[in-house]
C-alpha atoms as a PDB file:
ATOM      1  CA  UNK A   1      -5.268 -12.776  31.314  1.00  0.00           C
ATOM      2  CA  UNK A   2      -4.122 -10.895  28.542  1.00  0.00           C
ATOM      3  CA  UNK A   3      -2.808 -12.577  25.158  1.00  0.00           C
ATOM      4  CA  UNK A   4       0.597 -12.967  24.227  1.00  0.00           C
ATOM      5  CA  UNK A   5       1.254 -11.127  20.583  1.00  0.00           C
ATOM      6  CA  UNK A   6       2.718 -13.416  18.122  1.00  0.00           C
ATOM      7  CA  UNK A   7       4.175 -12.082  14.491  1.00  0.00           C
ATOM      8  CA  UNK A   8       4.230 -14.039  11.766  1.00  0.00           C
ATOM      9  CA  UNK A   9       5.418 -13.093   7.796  1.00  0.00           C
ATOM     10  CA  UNK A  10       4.563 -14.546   4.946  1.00  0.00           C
ATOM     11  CA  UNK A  11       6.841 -15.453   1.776  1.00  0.00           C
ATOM     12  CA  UNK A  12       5.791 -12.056  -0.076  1.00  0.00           C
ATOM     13  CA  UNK A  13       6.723  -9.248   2.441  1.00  0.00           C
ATOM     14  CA  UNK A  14       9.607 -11.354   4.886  1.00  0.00           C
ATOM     15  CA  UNK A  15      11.333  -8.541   5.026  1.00  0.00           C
ATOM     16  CA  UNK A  16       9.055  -6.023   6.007  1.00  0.00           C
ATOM     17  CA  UNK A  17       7.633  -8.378   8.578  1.00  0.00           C
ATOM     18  CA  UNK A  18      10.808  -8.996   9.630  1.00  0.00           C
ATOM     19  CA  UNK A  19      11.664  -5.217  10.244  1.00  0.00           C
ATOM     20  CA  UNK A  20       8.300  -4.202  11.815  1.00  0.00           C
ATOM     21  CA  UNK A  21       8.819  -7.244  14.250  1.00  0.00           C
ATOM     22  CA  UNK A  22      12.224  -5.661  15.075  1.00  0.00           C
ATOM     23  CA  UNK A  23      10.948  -2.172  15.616  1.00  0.00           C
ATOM     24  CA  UNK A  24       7.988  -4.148  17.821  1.00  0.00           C
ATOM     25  CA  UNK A  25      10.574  -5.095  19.845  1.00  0.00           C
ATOM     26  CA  UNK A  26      10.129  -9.121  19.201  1.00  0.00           C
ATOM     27  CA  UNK A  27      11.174 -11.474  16.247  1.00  0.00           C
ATOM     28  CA  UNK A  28       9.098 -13.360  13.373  1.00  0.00           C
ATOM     29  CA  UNK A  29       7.521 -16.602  14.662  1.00  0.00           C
ATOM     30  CA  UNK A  30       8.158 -19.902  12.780  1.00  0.00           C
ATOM     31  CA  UNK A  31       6.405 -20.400   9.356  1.00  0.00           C
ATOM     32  CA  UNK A  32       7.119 -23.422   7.393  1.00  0.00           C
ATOM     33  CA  UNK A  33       5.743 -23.125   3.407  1.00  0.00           C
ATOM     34  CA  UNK A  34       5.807 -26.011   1.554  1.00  0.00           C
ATOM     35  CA  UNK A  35       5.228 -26.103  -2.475  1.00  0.00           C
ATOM     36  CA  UNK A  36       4.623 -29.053  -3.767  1.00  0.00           C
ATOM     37  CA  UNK A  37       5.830 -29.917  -7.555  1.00  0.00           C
ATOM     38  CA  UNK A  38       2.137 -29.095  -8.810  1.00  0.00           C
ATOM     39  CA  UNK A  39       2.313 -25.428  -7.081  1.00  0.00           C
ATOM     40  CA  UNK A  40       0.116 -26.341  -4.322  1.00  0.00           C
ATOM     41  CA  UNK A  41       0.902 -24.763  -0.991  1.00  0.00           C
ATOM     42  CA  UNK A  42       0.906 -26.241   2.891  1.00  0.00           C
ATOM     43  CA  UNK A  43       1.581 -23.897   5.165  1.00  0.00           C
ATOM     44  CA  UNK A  44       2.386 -24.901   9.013  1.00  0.00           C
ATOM     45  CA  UNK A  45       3.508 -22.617  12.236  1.00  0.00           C
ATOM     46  CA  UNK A  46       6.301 -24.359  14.744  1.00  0.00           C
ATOM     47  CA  UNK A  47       5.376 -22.538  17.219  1.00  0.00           C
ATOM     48  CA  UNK A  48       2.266 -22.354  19.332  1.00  0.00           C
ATOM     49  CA  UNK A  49      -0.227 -19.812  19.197  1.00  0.00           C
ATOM     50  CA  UNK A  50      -2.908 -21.400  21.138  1.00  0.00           C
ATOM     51  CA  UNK A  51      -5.031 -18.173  23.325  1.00  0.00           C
ATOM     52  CA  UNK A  52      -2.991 -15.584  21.604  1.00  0.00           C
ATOM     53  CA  UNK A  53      -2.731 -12.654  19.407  1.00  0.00           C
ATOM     54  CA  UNK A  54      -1.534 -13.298  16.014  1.00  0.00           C
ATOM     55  CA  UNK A  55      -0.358 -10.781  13.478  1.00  0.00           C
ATOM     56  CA  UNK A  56      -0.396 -12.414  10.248  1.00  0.00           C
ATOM     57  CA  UNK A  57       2.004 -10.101   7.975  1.00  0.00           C
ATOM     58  CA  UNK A  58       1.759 -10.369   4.190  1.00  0.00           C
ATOM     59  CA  UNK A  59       0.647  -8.106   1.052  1.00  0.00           C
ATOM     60  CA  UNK A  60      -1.148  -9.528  -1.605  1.00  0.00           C
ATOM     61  CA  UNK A  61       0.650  -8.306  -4.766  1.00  0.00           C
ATOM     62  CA  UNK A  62       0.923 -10.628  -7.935  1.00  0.00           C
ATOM     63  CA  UNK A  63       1.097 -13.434  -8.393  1.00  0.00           C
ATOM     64  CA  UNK A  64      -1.874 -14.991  -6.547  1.00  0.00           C
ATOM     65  CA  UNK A  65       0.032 -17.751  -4.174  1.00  0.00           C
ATOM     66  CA  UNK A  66       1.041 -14.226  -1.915  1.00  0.00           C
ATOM     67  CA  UNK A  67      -2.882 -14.143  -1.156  1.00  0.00           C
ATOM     68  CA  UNK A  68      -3.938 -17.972  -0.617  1.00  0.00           C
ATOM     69  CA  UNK A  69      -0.983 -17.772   1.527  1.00  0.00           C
ATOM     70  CA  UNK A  70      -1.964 -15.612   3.690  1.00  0.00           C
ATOM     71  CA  UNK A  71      -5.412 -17.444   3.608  1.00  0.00           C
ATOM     72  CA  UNK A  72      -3.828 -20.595   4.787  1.00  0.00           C
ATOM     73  CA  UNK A  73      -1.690 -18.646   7.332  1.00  0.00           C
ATOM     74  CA  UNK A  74      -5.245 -17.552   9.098  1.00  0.00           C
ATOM     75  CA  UNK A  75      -6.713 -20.790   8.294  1.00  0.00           C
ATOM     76  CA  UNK A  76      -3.658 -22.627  10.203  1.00  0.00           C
ATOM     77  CA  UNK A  77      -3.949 -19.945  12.972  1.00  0.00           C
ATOM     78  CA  UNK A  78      -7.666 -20.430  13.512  1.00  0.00           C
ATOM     79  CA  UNK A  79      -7.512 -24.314  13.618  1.00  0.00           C
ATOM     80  CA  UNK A  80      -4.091 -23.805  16.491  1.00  0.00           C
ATOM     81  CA  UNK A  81      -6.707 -21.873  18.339  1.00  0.00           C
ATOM     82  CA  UNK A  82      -5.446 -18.405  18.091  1.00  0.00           C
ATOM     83  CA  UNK A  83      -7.088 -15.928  20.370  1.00  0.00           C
ATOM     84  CA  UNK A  84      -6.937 -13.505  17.928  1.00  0.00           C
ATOM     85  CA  UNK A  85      -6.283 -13.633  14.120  1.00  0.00           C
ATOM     86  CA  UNK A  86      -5.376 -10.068  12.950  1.00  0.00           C
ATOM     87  CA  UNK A  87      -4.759 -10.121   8.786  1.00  0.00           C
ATOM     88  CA  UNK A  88      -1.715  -7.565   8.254  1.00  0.00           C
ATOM     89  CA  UNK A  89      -1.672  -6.544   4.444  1.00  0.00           C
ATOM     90  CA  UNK A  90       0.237  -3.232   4.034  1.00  0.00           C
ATOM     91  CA  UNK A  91      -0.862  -3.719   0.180  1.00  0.00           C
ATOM     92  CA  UNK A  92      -4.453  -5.109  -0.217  1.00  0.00           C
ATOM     93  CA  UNK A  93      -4.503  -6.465  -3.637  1.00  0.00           C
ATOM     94  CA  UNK A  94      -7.158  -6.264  -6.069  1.00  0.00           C
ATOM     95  CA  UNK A  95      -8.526  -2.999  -4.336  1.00  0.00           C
ATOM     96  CA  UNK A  96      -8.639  -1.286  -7.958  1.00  0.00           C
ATOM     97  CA  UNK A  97     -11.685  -3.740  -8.316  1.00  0.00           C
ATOM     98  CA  UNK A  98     -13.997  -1.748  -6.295  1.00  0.00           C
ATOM     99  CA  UNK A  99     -17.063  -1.535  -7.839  1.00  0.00           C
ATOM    100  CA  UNK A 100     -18.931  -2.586 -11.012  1.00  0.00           C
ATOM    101  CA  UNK A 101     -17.859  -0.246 -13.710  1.00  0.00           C
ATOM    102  CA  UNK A 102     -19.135  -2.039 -16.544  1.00  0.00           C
ATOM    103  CA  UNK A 103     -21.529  -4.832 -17.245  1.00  0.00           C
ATOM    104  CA  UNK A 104     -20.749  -8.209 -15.867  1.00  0.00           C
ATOM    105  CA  UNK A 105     -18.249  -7.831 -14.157  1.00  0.00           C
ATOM    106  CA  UNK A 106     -16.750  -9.357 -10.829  1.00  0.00           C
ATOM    107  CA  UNK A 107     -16.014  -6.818  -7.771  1.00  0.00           C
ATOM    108  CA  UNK A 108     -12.420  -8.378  -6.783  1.00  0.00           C
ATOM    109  CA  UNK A 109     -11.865  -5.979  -3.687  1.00  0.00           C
ATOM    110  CA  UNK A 110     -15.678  -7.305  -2.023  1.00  0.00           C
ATOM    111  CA  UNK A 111     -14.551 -11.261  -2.576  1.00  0.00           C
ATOM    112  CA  UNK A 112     -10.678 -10.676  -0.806  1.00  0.00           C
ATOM    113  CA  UNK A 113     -12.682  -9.364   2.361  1.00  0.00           C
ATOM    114  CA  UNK A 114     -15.194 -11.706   2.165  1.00  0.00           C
ATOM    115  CA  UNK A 115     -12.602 -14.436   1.480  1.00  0.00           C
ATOM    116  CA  UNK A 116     -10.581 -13.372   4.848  1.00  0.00           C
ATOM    117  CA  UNK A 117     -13.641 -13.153   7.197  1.00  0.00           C
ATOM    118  CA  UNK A 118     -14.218 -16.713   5.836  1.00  0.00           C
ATOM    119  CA  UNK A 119     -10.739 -18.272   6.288  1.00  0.00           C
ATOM    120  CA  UNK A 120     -10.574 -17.045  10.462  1.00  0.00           C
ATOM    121  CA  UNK A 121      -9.332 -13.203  10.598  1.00  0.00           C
ATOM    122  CA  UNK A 122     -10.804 -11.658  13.497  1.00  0.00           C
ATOM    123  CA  UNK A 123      -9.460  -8.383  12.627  1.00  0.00           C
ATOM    124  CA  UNK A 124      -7.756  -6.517   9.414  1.00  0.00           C
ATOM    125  CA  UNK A 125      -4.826  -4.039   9.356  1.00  0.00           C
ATOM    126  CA  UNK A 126      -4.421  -1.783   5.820  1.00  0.00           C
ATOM    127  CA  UNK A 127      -2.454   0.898   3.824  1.00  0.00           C
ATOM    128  CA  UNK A 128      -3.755   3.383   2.123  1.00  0.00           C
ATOM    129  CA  UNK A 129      -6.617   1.310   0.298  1.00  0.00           C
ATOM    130  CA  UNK A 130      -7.337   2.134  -3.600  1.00  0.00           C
ATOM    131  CA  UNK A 131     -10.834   3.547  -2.513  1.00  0.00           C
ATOM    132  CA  UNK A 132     -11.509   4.531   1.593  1.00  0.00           C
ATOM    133  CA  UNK A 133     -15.162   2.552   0.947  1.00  0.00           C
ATOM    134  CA  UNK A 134     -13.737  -0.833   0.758  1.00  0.00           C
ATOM    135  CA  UNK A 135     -13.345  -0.698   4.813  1.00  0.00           C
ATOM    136  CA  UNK A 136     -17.481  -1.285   4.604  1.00  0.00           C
ATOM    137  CA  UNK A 137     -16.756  -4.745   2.568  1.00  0.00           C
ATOM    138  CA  UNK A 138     -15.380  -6.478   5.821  1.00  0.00           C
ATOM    139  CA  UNK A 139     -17.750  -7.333   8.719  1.00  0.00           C
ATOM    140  CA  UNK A 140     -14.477  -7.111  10.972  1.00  0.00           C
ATOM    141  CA  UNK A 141     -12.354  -3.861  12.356  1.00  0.00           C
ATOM    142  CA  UNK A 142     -10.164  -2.736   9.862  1.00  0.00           C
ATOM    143  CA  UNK A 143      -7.206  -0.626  10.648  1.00  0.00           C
ATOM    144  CA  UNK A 144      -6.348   1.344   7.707  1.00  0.00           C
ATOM    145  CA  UNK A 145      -3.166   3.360   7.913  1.00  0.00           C
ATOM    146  CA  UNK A 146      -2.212   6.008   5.649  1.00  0.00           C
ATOM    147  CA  UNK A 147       1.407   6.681   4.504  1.00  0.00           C
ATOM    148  CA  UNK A 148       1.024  10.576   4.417  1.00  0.00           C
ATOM    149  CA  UNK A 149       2.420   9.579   7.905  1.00  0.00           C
ATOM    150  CA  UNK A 150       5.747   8.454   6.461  1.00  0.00           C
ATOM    151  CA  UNK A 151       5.140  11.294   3.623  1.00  0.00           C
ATOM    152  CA  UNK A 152       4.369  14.682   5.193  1.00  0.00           C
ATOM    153  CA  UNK A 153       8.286  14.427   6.778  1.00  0.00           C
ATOM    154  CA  UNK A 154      10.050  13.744   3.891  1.00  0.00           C
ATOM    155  CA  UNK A 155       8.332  16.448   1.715  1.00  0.00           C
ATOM    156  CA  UNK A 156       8.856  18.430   4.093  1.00  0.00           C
ATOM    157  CA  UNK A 157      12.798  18.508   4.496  1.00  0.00           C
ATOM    158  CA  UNK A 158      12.974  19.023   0.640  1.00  0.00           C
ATOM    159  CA  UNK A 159      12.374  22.717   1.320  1.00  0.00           C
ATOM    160  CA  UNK A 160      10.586  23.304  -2.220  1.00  0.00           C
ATOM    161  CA  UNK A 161       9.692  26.462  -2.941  1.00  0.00           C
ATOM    162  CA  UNK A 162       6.497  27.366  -4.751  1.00  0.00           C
ATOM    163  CA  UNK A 163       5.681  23.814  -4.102  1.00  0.00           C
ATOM    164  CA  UNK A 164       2.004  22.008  -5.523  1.00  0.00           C
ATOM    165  CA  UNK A 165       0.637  19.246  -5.278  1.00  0.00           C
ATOM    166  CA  UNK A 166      -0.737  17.142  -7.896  1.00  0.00           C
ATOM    167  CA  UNK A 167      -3.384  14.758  -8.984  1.00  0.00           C
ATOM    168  CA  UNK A 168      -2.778  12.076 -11.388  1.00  0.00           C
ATOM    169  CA  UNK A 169      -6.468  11.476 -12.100  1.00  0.00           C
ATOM    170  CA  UNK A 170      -9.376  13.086 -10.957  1.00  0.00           C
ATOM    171  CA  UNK A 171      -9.607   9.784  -8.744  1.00  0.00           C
ATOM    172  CA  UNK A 172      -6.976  10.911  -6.717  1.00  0.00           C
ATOM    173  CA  UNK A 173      -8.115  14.789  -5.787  1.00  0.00           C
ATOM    174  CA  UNK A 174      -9.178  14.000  -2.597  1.00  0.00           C
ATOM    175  CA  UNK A 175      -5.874  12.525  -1.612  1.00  0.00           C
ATOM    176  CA  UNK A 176      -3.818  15.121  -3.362  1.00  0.00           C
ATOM    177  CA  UNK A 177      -5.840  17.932  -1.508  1.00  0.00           C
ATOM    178  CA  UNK A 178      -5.687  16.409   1.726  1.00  0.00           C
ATOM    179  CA  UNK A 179      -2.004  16.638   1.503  1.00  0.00           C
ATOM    180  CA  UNK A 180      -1.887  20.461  -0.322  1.00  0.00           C
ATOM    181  CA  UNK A 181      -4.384  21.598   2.602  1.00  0.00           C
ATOM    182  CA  UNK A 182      -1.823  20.108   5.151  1.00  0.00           C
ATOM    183  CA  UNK A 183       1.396  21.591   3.665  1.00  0.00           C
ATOM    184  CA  UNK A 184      -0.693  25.509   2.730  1.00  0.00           C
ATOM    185  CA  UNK A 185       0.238  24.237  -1.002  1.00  0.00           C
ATOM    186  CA  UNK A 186      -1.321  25.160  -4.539  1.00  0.00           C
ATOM    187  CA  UNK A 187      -3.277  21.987  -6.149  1.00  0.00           C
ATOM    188  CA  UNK A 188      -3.042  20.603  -9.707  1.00  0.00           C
ATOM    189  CA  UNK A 189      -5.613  18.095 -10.930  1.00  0.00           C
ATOM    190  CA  UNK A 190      -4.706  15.603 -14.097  1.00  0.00           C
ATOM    191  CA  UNK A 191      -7.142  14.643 -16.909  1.00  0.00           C
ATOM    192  CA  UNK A 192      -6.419  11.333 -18.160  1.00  0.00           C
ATOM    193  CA  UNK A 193      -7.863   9.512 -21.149  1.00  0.00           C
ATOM    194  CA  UNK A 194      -7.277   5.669 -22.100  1.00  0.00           C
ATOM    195  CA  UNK A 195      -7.620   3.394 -24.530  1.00  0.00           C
ATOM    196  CA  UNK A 196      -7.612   0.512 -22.515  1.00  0.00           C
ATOM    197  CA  UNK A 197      -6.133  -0.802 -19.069  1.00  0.00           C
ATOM    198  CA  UNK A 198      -2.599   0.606 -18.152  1.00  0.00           C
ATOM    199  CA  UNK A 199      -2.289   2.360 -21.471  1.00  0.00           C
ATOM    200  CA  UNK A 200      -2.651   6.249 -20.871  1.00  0.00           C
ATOM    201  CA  UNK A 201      -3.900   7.991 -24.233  1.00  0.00           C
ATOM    202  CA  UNK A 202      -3.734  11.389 -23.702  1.00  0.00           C
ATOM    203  CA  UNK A 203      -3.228  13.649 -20.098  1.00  0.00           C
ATOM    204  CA  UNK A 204      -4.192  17.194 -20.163  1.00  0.00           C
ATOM    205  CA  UNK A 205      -3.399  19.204 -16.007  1.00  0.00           C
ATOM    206  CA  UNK A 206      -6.256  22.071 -14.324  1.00  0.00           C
ATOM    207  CA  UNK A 207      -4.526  24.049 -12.409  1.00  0.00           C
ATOM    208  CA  UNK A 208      -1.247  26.551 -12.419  1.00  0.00           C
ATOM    209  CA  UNK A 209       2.225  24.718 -13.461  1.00  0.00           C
ATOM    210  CA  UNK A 210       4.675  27.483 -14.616  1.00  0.00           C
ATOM    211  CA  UNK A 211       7.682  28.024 -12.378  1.00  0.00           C
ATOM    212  CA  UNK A 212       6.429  25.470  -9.524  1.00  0.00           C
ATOM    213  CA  UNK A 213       7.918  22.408  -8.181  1.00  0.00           C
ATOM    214  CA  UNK A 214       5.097  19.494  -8.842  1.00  0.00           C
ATOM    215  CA  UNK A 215       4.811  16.626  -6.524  1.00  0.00           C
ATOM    216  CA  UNK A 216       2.218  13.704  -7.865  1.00  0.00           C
ATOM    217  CA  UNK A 217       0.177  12.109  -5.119  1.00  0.00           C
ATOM    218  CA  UNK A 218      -1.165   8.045  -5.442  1.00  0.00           C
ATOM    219  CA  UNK A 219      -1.859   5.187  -4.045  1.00  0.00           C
ATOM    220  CA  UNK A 220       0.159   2.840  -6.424  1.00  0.00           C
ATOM    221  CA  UNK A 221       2.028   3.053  -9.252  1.00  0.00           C
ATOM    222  CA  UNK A 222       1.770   0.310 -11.566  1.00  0.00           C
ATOM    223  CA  UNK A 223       3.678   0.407 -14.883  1.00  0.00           C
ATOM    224  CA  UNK A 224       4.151   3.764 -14.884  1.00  0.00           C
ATOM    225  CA  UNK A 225       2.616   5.219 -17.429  1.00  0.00           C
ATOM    226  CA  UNK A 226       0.106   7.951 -15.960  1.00  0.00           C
ATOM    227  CA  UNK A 227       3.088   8.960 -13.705  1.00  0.00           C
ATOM    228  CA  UNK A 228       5.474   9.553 -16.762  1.00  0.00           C
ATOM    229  CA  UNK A 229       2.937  11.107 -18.934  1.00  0.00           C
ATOM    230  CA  UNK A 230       2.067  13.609 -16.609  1.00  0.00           C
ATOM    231  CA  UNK A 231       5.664  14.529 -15.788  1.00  0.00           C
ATOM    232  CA  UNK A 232       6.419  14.766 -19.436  1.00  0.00           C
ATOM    233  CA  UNK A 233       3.223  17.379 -19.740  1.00  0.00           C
ATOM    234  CA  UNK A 234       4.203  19.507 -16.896  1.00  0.00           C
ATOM    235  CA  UNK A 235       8.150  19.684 -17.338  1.00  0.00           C
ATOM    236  CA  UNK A 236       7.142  20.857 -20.646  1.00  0.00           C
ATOM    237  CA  UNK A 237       4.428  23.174 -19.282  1.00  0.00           C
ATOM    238  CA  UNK A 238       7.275  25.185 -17.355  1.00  0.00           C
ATOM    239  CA  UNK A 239       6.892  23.031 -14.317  1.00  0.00           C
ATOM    240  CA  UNK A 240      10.279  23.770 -12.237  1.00  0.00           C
ATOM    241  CA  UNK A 241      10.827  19.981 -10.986  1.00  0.00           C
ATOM    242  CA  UNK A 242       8.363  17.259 -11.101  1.00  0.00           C
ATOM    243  CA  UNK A 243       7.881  14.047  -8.388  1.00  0.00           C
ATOM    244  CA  UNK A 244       5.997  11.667  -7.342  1.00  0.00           C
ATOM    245  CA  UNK A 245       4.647   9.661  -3.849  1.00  0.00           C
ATOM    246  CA  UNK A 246       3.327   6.573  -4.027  1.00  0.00           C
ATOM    247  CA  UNK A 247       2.443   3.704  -1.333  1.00  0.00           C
ATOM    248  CA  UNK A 248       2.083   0.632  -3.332  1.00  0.00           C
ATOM    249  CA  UNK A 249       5.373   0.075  -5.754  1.00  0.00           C
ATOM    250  CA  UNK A 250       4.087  -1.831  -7.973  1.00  0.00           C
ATOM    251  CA  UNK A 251       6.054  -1.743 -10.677  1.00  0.00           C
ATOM    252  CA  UNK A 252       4.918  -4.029 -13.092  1.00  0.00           C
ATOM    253  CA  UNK A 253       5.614  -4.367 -17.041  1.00  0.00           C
ATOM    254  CA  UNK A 254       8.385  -1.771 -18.199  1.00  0.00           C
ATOM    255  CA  UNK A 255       7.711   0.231 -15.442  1.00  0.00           C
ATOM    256  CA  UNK A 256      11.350   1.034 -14.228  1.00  0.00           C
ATOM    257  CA  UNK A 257      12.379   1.732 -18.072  1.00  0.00           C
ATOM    258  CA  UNK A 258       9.444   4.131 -18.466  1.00  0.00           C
ATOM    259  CA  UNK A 259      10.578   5.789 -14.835  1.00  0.00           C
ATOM    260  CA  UNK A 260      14.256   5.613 -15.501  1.00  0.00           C
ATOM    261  CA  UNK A 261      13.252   7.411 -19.389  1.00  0.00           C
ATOM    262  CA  UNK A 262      10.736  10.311 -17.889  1.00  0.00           C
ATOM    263  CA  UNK A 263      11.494  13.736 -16.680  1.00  0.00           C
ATOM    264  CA  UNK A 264      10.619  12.631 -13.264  1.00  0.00           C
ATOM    265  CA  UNK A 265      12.934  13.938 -11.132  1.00  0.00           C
ATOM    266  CA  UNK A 266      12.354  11.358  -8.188  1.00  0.00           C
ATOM    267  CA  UNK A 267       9.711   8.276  -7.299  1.00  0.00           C
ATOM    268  CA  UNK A 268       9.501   7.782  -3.435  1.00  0.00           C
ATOM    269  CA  UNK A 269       7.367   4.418  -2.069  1.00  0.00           C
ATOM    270  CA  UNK A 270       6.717   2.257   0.725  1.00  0.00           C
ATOM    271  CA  UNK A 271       8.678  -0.826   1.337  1.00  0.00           C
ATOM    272  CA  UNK A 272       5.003  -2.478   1.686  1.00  0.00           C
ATOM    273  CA  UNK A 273       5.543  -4.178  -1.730  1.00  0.00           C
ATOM    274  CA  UNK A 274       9.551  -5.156  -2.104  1.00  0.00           C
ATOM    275  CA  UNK A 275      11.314  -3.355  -4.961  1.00  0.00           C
ATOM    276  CA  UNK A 276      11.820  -5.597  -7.705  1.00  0.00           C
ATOM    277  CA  UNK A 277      15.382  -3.735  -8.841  1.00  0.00           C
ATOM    278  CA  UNK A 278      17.103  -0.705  -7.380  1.00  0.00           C
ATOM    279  CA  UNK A 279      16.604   3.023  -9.288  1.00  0.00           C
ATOM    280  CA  UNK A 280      18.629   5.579  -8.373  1.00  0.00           C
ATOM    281  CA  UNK A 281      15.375   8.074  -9.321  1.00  0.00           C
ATOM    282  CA  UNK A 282      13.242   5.725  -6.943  1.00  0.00           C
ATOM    283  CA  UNK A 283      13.353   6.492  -2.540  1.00  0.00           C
ATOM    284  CA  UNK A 284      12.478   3.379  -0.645  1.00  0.00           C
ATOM    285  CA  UNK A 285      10.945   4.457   2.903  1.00  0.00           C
ATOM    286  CA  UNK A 286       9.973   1.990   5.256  1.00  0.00           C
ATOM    287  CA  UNK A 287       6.776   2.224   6.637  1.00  0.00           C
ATOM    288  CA  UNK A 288       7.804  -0.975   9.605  1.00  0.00           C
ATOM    289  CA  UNK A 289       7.831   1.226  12.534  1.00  0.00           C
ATOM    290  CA  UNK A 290       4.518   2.965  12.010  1.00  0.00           C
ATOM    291  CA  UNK A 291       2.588  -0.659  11.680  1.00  0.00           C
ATOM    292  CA  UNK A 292       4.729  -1.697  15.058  1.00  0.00           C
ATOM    293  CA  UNK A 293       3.500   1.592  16.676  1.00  0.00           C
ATOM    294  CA  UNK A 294      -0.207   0.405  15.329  1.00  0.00           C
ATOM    295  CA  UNK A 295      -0.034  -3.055  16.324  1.00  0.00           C
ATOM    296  CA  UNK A 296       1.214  -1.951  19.746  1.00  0.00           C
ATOM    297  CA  UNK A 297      -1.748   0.294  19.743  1.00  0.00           C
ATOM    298  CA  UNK A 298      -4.296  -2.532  18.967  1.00  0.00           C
ATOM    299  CA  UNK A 299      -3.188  -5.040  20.818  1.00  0.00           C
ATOM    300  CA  UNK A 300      -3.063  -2.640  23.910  1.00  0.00           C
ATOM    301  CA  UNK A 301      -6.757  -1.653  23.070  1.00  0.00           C
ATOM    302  CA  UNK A 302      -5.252   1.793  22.670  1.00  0.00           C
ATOM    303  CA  UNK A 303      -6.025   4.774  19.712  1.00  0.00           C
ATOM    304  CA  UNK A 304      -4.178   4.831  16.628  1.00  0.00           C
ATOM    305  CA  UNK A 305      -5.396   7.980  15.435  1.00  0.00           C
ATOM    306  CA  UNK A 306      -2.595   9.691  16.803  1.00  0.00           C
ATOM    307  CA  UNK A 307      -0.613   7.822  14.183  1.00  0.00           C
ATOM    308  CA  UNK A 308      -2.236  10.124  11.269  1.00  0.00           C
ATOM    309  CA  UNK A 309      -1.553  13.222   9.684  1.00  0.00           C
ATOM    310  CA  UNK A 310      -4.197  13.289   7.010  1.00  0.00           C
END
């Protein structure tokens, strides 16, 4: 007998969750989360989920209650005796923790994975991860969905001519070329230098700028900085128009005042982290309907593949 799908959403992403359960066709199940005076959370479902499928919808952004959420959530599920315990985190946190890049150091993105395995999930569904390797971390399927899917159409319709994309780091060449190889575009790779963490000191492009209409590829953008710097560069550089996609609006720190004061001509993210405050130089597209097409697909024991452009 097959299993009954149940979605759930946590506190941090209720409205996405609510959205891809409307585009799935069904509504959010009942979540109760309680905080007591001390911070600590309970979290309880009202409704049974005993032999089924549970989709367990939340992104683990700051501050760290969104993640032990989620932990309880799949804790709660597992003890209920769900069938199936399927983590949904269209923003994996601490993902930029990848690997040890200096002495004594913890590896952040390796303990989350192990952390879920441990609380119950049976199963892991992803956006566009900081680094493709962290998949090998989990001892479970992961799903991991990439938003070049929600992307690719948008860039498209702009009609740029002379368009290229661009690299913000040399991190992210792989990504940008993936997407210039797709759209028959000219690549531009960024050399950053920093000082410290989220302080860019000096960005420096490889690649031809004059007279062409930039667009930045990432996975996140965090306060900015990188984003604006290389904007500034290439605008100056001749660069006709300069933008930039990213998944993962992060938008921490002055972020929106460094955005808002750039030569950026537009930001467009996911709604897999909400926005904070409205830009009118920042596109919101919602990325609900492709995880209800993937969910669809998994529960169905059916390929997602055809959900992916590059």
């Amino acid at each position: 007998m097959e299993s009954t799908v149940r979605l759930f959403g946590g506190t941090s992403t209720r409205i996405l969750a609510e959205n891809i359960a409307k585009s799935y066709g069904s509504s959010l199940g009942k979540v109760n989360c309680i905080h007591f005076s001390d911070g600590e959370i309970q979290v309880s479902f009202e409704d049974s989920v005993r032999g089924q499928a549970v989709f367990l919808i939340q992104s683990t952004n700051p501050p760290a209650e969104n993640l032990m959420e989620l932990l309880l959530m799949i804790d709660a599920a597992k003890r209920a005796s769900a069938k199936e315990i399927i983590a949904v985190l269209p923003y994996f946190g601490y993902a930029r923790q990848d690997r040890k890049d200096q002495p004594r150091v913890a590896i952040g993105a390796k303990l989350v994975a192990d952390m879920l395995a441990a609380a119950g999930a049976t199963r892991v569904m992803t956006m566009d991860l900081h680094a493709d390797q962290i998949q090998g971390f989990f001892n479970v399927p992961v799903d991991h969905l990439y938003a070049s899917t929600i992307f690719m159409p948008y860039i498209q319709a702009l009609n740029l001519e002379n368009l290229t994309m661009a690299a913000p780091d040399m991190g992210g060449s792989k990504r940008a070329n993936a997407y210039a190889k797709y759209l028959k575009s000219e690549i531009v790779i960024c050399y950053k230098q920093r000082t410290k963490a989220n302080i860019v000191d000096n960005i420096t492009a490889i690649g031809e700028i004059e007279g062409r209409n930039i667009i930045l590829v990432d996975d996140l953008v965090d306060t900015g900085g990188t984003l604006c710097k290389a904007a500034d560069m290439m605008i100056e550089r001749g660069a006709l128009s300069v933008r930039a996609i990213c998944t993962h609006g992060l938008l921490s720190g002055k972020a929106l005042e460094n955005i808002e004061a750039s030569k950026l001509t537009e930001l467009i993210i996911t709604d897999t982290i909400p926005l904070k405050k409205e830009s009118k130089k920042i596109k919101v597209l919602s990325v609900a309907e492709l995880f209800a097409l993937v969910i669809r697909n998994v529960h169905s024991n059916e390929s997602i593949s055809s959900h992916f452009i590059v």
